[in-house]
N, C-alpha and C. Protein backbone atom coordinates (compact mmCIF):
# COMPACT_ATOMS: atom_id res chain seq x y z
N UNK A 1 -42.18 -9.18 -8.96
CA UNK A 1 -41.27 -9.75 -7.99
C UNK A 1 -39.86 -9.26 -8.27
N UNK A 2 -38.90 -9.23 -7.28
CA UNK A 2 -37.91 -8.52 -7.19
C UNK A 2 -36.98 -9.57 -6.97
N UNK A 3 -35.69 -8.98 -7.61
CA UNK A 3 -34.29 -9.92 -6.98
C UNK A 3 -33.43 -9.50 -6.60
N UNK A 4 -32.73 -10.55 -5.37
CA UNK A 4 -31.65 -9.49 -4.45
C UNK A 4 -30.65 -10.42 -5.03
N UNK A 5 -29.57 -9.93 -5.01
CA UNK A 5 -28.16 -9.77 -5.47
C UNK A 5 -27.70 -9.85 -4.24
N UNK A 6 -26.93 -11.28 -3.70
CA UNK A 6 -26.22 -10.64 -2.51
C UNK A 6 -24.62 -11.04 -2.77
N UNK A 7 -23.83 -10.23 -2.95
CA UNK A 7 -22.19 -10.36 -2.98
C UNK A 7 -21.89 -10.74 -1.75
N UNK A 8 -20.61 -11.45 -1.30
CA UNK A 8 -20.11 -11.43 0.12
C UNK A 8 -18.61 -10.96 -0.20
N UNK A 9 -18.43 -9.76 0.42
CA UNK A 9 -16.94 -9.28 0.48
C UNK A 9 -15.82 -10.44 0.27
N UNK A 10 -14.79 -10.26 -0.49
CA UNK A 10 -13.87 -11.11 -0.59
C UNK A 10 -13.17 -11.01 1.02
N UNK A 11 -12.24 -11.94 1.20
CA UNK A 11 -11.52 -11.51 2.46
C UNK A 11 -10.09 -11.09 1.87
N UNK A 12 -9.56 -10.16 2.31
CA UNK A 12 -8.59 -9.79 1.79
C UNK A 12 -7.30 -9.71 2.73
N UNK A 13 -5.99 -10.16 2.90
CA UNK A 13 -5.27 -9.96 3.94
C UNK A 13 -3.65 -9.55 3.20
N UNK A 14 -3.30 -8.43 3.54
CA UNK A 14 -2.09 -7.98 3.59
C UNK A 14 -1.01 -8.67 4.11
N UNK A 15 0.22 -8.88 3.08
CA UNK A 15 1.28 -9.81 3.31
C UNK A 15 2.41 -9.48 3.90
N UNK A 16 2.58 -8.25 2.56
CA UNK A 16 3.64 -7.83 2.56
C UNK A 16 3.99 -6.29 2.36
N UNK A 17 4.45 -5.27 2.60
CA UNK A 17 4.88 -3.87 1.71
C UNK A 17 6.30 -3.42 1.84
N UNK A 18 6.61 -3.09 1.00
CA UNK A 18 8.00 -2.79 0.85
C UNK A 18 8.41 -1.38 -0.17
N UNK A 19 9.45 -0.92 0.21
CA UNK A 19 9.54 0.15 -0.88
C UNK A 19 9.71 0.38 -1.93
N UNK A 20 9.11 1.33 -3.00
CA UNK A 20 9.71 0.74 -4.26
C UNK A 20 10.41 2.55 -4.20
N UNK A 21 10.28 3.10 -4.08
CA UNK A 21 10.85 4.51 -4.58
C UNK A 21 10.12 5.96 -4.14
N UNK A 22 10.61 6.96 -5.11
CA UNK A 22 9.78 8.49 -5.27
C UNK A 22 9.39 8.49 -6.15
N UNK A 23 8.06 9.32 -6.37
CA UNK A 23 7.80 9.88 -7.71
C UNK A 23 6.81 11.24 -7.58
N UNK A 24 6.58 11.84 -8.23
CA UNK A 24 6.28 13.21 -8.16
C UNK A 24 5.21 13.22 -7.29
N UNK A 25 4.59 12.43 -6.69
CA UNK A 25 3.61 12.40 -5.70
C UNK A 25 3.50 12.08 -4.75
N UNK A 26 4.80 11.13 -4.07
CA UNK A 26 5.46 11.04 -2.79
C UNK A 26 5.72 9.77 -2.75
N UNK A 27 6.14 9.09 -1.48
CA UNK A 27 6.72 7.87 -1.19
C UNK A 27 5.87 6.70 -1.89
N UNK A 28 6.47 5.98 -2.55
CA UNK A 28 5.67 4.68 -3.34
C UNK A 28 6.48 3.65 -3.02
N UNK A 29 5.10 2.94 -2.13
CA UNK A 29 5.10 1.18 -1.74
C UNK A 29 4.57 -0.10 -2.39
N UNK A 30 5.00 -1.10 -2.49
CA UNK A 30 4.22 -2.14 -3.22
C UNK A 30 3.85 -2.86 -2.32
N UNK A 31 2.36 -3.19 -2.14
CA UNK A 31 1.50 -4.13 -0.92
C UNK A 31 1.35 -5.42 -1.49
N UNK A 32 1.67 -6.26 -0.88
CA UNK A 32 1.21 -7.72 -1.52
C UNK A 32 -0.23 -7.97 -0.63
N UNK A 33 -1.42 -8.79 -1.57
CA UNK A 33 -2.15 -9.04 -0.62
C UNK A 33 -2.53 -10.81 -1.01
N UNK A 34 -3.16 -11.21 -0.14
CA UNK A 34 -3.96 -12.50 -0.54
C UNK A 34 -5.72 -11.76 -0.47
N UNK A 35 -6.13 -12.28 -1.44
CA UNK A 35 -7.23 -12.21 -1.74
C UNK A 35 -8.75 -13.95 -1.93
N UNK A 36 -9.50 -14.29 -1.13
CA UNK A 36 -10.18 -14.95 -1.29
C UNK A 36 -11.40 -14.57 -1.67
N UNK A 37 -11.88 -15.08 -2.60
CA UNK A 37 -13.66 -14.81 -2.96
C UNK A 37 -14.09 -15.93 -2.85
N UNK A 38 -15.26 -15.83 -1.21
CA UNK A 38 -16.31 -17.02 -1.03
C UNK A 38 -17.15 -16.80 -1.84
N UNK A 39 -17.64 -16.24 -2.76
CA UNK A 39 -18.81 -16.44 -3.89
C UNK A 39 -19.27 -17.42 -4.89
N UNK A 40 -19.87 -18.03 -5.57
CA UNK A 40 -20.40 -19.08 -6.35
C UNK A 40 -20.13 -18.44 -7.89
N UNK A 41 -19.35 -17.21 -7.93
CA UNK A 41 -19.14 -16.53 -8.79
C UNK A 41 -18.08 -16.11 -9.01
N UNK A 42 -17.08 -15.34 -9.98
CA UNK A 42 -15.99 -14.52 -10.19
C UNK A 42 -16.15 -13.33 -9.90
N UNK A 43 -15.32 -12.39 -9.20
CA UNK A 43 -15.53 -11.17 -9.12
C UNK A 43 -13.94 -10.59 -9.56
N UNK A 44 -14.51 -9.22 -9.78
CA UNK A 44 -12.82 -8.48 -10.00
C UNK A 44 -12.80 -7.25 -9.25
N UNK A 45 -11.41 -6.75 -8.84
CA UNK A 45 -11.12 -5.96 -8.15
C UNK A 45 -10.61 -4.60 -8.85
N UNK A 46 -10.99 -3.26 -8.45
CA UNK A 46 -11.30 -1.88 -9.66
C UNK A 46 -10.12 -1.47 -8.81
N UNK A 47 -10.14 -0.83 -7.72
CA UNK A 47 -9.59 0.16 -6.94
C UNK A 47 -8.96 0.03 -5.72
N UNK A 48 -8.45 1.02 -5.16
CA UNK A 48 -8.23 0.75 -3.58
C UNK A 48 -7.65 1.73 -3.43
N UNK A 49 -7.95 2.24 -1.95
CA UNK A 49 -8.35 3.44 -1.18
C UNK A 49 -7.44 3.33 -0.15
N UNK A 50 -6.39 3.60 0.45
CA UNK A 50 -5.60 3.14 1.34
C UNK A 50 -4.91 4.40 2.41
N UNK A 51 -4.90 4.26 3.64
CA UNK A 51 -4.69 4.72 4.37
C UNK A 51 -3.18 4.45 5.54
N UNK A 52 -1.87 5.10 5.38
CA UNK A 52 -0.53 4.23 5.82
C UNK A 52 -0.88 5.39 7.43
N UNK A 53 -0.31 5.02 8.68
CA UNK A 53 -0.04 5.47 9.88
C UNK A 53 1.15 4.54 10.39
N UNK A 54 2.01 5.40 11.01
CA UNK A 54 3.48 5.25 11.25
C UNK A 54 3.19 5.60 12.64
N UNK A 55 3.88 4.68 13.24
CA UNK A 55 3.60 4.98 14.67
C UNK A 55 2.44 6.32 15.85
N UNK A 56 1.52 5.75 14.76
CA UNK A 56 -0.06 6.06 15.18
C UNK A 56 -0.26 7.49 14.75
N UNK A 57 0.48 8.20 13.55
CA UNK A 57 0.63 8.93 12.66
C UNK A 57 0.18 9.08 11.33
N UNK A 58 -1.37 9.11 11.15
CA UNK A 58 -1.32 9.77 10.05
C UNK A 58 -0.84 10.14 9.12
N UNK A 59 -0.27 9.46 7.92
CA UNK A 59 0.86 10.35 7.11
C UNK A 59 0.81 10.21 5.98
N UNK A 60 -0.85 9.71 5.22
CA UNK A 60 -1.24 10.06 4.03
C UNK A 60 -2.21 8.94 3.60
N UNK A 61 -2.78 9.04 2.15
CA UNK A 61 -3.61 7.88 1.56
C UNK A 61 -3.41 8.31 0.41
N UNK A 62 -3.91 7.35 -0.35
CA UNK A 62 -3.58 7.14 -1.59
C UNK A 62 -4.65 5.99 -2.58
N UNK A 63 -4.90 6.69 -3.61
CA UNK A 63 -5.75 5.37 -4.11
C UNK A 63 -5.65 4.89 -5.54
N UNK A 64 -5.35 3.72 -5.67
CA UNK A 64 -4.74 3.28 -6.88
C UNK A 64 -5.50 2.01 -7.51
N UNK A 65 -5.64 2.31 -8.59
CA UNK A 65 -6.28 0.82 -9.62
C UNK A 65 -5.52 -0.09 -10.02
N UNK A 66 -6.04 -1.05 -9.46
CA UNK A 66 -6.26 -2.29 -9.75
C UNK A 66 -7.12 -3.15 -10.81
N UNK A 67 -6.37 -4.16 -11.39
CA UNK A 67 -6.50 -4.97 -11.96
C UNK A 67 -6.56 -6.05 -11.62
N UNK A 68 -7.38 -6.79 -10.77
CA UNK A 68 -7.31 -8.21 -10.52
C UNK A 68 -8.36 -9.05 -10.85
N UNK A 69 -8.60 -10.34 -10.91
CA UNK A 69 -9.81 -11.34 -11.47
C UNK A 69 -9.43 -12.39 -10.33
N UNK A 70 -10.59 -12.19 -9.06
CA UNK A 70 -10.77 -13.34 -8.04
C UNK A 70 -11.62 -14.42 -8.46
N UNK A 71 -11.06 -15.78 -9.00
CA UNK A 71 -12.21 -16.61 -9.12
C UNK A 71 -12.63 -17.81 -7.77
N UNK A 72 -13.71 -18.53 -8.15
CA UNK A 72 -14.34 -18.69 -7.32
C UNK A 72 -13.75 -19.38 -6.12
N UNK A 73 -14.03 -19.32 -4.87
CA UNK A 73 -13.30 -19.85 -4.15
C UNK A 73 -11.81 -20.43 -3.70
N UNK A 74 -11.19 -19.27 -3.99
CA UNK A 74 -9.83 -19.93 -4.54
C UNK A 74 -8.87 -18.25 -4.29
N UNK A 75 -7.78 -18.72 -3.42
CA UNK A 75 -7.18 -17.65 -2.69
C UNK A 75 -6.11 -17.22 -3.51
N UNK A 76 -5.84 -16.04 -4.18
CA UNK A 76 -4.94 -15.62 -5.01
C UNK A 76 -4.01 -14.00 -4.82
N UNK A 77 -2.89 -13.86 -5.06
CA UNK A 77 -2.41 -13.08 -5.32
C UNK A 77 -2.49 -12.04 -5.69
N UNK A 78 -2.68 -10.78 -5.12
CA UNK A 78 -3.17 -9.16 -5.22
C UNK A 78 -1.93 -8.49 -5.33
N UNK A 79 -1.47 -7.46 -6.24
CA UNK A 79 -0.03 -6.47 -5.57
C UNK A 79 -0.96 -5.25 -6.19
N UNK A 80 -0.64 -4.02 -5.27
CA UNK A 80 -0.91 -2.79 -5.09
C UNK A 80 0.16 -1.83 -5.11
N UNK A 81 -0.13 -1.05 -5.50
CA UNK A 81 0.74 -0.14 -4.97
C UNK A 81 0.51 1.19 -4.47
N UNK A 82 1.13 1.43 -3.54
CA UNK A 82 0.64 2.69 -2.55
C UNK A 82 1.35 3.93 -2.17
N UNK A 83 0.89 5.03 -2.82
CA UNK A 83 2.01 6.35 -2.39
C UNK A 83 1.72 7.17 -1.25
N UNK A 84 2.36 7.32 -0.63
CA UNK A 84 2.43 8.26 0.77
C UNK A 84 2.55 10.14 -0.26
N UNK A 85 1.66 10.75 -0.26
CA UNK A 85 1.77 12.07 -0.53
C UNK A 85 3.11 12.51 0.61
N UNK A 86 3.92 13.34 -0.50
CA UNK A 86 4.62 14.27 0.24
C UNK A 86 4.62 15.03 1.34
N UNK A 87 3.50 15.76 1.70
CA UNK A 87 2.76 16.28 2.84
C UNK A 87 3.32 15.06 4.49
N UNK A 88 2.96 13.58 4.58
CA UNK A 88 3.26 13.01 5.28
C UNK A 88 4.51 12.43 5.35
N UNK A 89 5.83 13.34 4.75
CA UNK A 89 7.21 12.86 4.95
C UNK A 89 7.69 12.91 6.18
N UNK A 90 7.55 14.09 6.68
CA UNK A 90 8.12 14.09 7.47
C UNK A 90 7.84 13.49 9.15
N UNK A 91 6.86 13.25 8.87
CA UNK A 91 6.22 12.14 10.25
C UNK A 91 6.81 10.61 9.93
N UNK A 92 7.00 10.16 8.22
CA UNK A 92 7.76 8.74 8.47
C UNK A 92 8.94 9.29 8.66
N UNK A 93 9.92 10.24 7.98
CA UNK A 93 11.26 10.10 8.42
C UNK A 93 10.93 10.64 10.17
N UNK A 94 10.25 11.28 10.47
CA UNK A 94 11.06 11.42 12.08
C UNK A 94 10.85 9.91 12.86
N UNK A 95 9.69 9.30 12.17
CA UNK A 95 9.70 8.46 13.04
C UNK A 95 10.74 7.08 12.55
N UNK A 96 10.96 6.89 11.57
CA UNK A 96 12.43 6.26 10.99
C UNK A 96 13.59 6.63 11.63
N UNK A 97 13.73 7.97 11.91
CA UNK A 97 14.91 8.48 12.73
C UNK A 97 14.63 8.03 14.45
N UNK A 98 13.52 8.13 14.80
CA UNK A 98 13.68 7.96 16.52
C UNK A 98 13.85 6.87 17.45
N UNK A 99 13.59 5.41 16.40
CA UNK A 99 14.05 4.33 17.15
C UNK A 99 14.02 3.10 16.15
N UNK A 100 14.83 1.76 16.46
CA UNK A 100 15.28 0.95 15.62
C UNK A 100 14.22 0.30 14.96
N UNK A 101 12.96 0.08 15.36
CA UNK A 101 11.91 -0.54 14.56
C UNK A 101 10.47 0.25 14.91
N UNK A 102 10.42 0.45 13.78
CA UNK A 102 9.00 1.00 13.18
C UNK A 102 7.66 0.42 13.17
N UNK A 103 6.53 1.06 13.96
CA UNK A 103 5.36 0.28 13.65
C UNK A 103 4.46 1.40 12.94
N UNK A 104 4.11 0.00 11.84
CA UNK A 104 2.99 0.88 11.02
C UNK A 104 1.66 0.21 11.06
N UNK A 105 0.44 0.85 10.30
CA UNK A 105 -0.92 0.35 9.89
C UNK A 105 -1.00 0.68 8.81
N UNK A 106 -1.45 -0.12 8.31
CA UNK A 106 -2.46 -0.09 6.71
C UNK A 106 -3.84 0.08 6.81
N UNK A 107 -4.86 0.63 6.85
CA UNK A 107 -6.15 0.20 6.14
C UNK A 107 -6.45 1.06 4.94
N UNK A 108 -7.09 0.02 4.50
CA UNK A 108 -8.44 0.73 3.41
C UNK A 108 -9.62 0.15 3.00
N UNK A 109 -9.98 0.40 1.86
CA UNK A 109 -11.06 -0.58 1.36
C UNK A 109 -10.54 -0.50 -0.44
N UNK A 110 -10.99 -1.95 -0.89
CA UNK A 110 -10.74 -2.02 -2.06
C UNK A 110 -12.45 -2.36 -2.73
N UNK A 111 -12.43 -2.02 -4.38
CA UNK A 111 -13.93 -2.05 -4.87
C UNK A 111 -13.85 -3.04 -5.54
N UNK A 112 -15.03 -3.73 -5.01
CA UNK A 112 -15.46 -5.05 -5.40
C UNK A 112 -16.44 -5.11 -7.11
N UNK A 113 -15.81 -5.88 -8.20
CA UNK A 113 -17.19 -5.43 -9.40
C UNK A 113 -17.86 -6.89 -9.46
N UNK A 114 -19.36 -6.91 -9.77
CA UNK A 114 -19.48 -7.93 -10.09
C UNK A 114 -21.05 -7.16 -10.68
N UNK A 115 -21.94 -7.25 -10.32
CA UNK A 115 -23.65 -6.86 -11.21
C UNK A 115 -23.37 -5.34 -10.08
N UNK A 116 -22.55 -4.92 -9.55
CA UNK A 116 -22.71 -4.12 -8.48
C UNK A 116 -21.19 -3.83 -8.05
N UNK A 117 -21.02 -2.44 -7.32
CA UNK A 117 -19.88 -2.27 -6.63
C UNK A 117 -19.99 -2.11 -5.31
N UNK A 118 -18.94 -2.96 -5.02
CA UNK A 118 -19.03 -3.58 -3.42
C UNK A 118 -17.64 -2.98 -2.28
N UNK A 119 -17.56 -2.26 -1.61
CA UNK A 119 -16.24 -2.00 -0.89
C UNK A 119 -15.67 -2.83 0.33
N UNK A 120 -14.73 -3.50 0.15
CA UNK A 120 -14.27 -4.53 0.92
C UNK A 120 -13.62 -3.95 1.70
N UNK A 121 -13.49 -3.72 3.20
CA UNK A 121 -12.46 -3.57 4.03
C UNK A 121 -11.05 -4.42 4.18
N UNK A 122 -9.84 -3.85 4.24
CA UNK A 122 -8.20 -4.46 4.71
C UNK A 122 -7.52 -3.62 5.81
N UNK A 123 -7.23 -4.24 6.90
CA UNK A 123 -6.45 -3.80 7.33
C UNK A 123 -4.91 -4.81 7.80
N UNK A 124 -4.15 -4.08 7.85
CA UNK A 124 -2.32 -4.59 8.47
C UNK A 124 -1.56 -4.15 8.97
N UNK A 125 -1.13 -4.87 10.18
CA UNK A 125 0.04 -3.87 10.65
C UNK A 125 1.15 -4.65 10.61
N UNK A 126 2.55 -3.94 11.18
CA UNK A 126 3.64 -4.72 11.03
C UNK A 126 4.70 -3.78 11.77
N UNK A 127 5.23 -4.20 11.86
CA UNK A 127 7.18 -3.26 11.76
C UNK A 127 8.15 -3.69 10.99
N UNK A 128 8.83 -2.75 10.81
CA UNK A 128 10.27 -2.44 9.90
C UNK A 128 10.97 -1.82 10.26
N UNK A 129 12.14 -2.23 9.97
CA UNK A 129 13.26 -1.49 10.61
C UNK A 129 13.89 -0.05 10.08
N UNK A 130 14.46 0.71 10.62
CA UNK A 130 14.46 1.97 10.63
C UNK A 130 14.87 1.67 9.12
N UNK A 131 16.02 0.77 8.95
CA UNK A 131 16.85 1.27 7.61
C UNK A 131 15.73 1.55 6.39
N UNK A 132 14.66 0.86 6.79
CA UNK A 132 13.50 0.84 5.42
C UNK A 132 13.04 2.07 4.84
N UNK A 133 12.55 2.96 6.05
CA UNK A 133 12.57 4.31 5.55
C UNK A 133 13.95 5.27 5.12
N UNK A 134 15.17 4.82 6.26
CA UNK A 134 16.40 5.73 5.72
C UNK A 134 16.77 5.29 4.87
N UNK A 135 16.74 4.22 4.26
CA UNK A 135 17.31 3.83 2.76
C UNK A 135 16.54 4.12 1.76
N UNK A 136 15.49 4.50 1.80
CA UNK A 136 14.67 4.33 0.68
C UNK A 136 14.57 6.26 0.64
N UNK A 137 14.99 7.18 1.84
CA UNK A 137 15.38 8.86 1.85
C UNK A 137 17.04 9.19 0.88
N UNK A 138 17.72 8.04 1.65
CA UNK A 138 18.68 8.13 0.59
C UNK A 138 19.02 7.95 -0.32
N UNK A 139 18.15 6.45 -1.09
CA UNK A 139 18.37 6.49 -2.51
C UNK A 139 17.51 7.74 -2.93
N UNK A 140 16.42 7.77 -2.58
CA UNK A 140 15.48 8.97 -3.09
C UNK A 140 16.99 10.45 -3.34
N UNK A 141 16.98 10.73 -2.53
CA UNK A 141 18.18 11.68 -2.20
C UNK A 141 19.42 11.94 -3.21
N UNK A 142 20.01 10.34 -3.05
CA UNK A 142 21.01 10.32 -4.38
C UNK A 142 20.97 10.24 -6.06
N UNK A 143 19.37 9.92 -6.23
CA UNK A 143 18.91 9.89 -7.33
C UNK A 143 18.85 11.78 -7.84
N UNK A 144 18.20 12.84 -6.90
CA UNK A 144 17.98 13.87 -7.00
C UNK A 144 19.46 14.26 -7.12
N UNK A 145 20.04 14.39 -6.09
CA UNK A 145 21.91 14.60 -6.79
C UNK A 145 22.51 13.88 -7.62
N UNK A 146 22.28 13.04 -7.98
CA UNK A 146 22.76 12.52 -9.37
C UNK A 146 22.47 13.34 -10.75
N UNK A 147 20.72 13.64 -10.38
CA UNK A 147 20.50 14.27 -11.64
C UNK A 147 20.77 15.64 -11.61
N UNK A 148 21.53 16.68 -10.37
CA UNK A 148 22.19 17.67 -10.62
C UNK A 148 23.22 17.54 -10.70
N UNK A 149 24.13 16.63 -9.62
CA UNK A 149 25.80 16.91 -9.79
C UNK A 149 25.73 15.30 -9.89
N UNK A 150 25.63 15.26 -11.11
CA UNK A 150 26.39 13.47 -11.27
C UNK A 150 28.12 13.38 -10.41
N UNK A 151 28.16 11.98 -10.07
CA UNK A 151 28.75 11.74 -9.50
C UNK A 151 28.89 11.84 -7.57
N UNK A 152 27.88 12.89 -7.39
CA UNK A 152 27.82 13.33 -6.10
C UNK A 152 26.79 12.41 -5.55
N UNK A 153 27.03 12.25 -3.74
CA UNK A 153 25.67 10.99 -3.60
C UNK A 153 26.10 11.53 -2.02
N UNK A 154 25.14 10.42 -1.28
CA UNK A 154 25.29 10.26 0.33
C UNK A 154 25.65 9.04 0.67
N UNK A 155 26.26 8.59 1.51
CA UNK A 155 26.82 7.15 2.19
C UNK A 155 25.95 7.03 3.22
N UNK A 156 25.41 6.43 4.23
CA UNK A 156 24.62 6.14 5.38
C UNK A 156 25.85 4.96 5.65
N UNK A 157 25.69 5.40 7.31
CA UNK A 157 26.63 4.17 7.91
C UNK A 157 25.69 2.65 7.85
């Protein structure tokens, strides 16, 4: 006789993302999520696979580990973080540049561990305002001239 194992996907819902910076691999965001596990069990969260589109733009994925411990029934606190490859810059800045608020999407899937690995679907959308991407080109920007001509930078009105 045989036994089935049945997991039920956590539900996972996206809060928040915001910018944190550059780094040699392109634009890096921090995602807040809420995370629930209906299971009779603890599960933990390995990975996540994530996919950003900027006004229905394509403009990279990224997949980053995680460390989290969902226990049972009980809705908790996830942060991620997510880099936009370089390759998709220039689709967020044009679209940062072409009008005052920005709509984006999130999806991905994150991996579920428990006797088995399980891939949970997330998706989110939202808007932000232009300054989110032009501020976060210009500090990027003034950090890179700093570390050639200290003292030199950009102002944004």
């Amino acid at each position: 006789m045989g036994c089935t194992i049945h997991v039920e996907t956590p539900r996972l819902t996206a809060r928040d993302m915001h910018f944190v910076g550059f780094d040699n691999n392109g634009v890096v965001f921090d995602v807040s999520f809420m995370a629930y596990n209906n299971n009779g069990f603890d599960l933990d969260l390995r990975d996540m696979n994530a996919n950003l589109w900027i006004e229905g733009n394509h403009v990279g994925s990224s997949v980053t580990t995680l460390a989290a411990h969902l226990p049972v029934r009980r809705e908790v606190p996830v942060q991620a973080r997510v880099t936009v490859p370089w390759q998709g810059a220039p689709a967020y800045l044009m679209a940062g540049l072409g009008q005052p608020v920005v709509n984006y999407q999130l999806r991905g899937e994150v991996t579920v561990q428990h006797y088995l690995s399980v891939r949970a679907s997330f998706e989110t959308a939202g808007q932000v305002p232009r300054e989110f991407f032009l501020r976060g080109a210009q500090n990027g920007l003034n950090n890179v001239l700093q570390s050639v001509l200290p003292g030199m930078g950009v102002q944004m009105p």
